[in-house]
N, C-alpha and C. Protein backbone atom coordinates (compact mmCIF):
# COMPACT_ATOMS: atom_id res chain seq x y z
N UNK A 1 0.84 -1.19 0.00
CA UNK A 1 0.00 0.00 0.00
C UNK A 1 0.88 1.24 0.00
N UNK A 2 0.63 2.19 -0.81
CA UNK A 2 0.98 3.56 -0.99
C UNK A 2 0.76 4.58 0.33
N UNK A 3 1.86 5.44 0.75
CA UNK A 3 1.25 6.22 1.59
C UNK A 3 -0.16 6.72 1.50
N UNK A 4 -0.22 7.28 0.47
CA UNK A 4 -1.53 7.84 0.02
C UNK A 4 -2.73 6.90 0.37
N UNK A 5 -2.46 6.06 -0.02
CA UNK A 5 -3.62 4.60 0.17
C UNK A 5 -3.84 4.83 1.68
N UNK A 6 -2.91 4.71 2.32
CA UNK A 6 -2.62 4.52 4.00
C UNK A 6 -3.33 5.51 4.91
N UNK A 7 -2.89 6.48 4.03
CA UNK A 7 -3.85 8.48 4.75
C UNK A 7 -5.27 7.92 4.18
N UNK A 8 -5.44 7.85 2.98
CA UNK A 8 -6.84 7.84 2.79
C UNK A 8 -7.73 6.79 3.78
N UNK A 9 -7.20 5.48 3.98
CA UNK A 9 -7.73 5.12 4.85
C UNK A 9 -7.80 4.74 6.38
N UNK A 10 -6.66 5.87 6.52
CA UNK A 10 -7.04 6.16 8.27
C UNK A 10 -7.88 7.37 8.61
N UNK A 11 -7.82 8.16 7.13
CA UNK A 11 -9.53 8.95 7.13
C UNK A 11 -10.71 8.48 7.13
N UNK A 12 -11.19 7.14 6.76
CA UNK A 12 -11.60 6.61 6.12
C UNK A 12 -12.36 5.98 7.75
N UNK A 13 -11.43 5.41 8.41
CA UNK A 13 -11.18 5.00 9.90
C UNK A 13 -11.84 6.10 10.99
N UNK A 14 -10.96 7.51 10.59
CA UNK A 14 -11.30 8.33 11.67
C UNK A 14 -12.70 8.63 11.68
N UNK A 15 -13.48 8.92 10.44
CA UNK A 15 -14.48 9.18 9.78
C UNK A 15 -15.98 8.03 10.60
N UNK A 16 -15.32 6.72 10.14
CA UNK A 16 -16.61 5.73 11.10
C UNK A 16 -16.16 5.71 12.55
N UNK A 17 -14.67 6.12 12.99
CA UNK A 17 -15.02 6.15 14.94
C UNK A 17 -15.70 7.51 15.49
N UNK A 18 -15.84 8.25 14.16
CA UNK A 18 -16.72 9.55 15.36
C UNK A 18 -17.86 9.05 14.96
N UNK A 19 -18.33 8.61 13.65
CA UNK A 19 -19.98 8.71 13.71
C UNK A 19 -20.39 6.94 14.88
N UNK A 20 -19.10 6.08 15.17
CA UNK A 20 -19.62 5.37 16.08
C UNK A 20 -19.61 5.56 17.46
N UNK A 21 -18.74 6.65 17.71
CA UNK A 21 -19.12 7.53 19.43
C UNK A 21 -19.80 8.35 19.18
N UNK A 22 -20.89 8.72 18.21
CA UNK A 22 -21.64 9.53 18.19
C UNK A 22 -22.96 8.39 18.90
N UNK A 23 -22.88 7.31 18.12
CA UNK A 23 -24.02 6.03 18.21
C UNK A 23 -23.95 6.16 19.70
N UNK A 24 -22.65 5.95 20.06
CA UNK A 24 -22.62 5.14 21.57
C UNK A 24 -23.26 6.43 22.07
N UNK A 25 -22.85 7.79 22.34
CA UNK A 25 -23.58 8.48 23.11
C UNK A 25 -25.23 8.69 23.14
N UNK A 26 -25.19 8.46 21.71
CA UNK A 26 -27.24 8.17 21.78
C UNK A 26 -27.38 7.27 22.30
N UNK A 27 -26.87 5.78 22.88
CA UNK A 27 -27.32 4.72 23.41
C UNK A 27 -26.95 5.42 24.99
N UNK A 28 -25.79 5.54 25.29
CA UNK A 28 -25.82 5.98 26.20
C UNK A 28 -26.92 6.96 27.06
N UNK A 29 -27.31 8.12 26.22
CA UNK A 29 -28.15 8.37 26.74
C UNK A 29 -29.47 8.10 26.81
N UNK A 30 -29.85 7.16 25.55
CA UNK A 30 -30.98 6.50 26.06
C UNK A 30 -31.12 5.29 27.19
N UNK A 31 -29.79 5.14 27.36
CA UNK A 31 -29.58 4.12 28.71
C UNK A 31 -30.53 4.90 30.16
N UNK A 32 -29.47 6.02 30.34
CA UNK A 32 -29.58 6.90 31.35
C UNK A 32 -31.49 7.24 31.76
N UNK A 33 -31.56 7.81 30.35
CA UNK A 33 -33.26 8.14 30.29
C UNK A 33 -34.18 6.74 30.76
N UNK A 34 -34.03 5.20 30.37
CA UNK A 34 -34.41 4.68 30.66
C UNK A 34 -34.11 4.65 32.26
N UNK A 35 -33.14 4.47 32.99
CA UNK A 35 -32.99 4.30 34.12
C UNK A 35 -33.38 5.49 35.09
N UNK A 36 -33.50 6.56 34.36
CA UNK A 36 -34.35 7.21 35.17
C UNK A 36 -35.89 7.32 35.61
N UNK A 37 -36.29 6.98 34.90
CA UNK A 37 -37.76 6.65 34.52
C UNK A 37 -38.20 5.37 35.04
N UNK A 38 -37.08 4.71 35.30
CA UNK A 38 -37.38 3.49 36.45
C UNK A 38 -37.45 4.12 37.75
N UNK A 39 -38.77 3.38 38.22
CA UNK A 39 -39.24 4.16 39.86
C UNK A 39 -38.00 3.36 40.77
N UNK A 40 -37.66 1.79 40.37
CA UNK A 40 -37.14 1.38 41.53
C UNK A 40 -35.77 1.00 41.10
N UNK A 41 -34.98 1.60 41.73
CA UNK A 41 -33.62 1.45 41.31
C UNK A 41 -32.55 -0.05 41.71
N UNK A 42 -32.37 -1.38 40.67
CA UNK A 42 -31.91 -2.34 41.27
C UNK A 42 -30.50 -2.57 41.97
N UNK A 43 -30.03 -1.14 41.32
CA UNK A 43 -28.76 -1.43 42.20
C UNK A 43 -27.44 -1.91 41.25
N UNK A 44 -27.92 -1.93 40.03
CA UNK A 44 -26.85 -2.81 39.03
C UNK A 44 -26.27 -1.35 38.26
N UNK A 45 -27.07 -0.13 38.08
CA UNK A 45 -26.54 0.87 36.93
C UNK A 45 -25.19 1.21 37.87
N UNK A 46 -24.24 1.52 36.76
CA UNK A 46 -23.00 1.72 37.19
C UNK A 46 -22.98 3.99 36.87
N UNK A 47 -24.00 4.61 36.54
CA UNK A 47 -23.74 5.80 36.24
C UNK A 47 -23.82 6.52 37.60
N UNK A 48 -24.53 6.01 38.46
CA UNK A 48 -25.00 7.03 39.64
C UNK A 48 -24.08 6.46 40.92
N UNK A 49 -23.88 7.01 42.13
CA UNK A 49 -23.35 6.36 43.18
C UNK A 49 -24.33 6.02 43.97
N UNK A 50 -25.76 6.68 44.30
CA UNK A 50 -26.58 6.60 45.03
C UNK A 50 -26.94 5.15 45.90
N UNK A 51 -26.64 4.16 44.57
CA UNK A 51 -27.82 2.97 44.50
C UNK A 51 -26.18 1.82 45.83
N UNK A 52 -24.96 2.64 45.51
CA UNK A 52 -23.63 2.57 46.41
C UNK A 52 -24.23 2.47 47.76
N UNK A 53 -24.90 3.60 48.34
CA UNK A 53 -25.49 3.99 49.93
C UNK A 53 -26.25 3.59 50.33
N UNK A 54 -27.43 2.96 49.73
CA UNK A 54 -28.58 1.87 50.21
C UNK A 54 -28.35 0.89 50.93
């Protein structure tokens, strides 16, 4: 492979890891939204410390 080849496709690379931490943060926050909207908290979400002090 040609340098050129090589740049083009670590653009190519950089290009699908932002639009796939873009994904993860929409899941992410539809994680969050779901777990908030849960009345009873089981104790397993790792975002909050709260469910820590119970």
């Amino acid at each position: 492979m040609s340098e050129k080849e090589l740049l083009e496709k670590i653009e190519r690379l950089e290009k699908r890891i932002s639009k796939l931490e873009k994904e993860v943060g929409y899941i992410k926050e539809d994680i969050y939204e779901f777990v908030e909207d849960d009345e009873q908290c089981t104790g397993n979400c790792s975002h909050c410390s709260g469910c820590e002090e119970e």
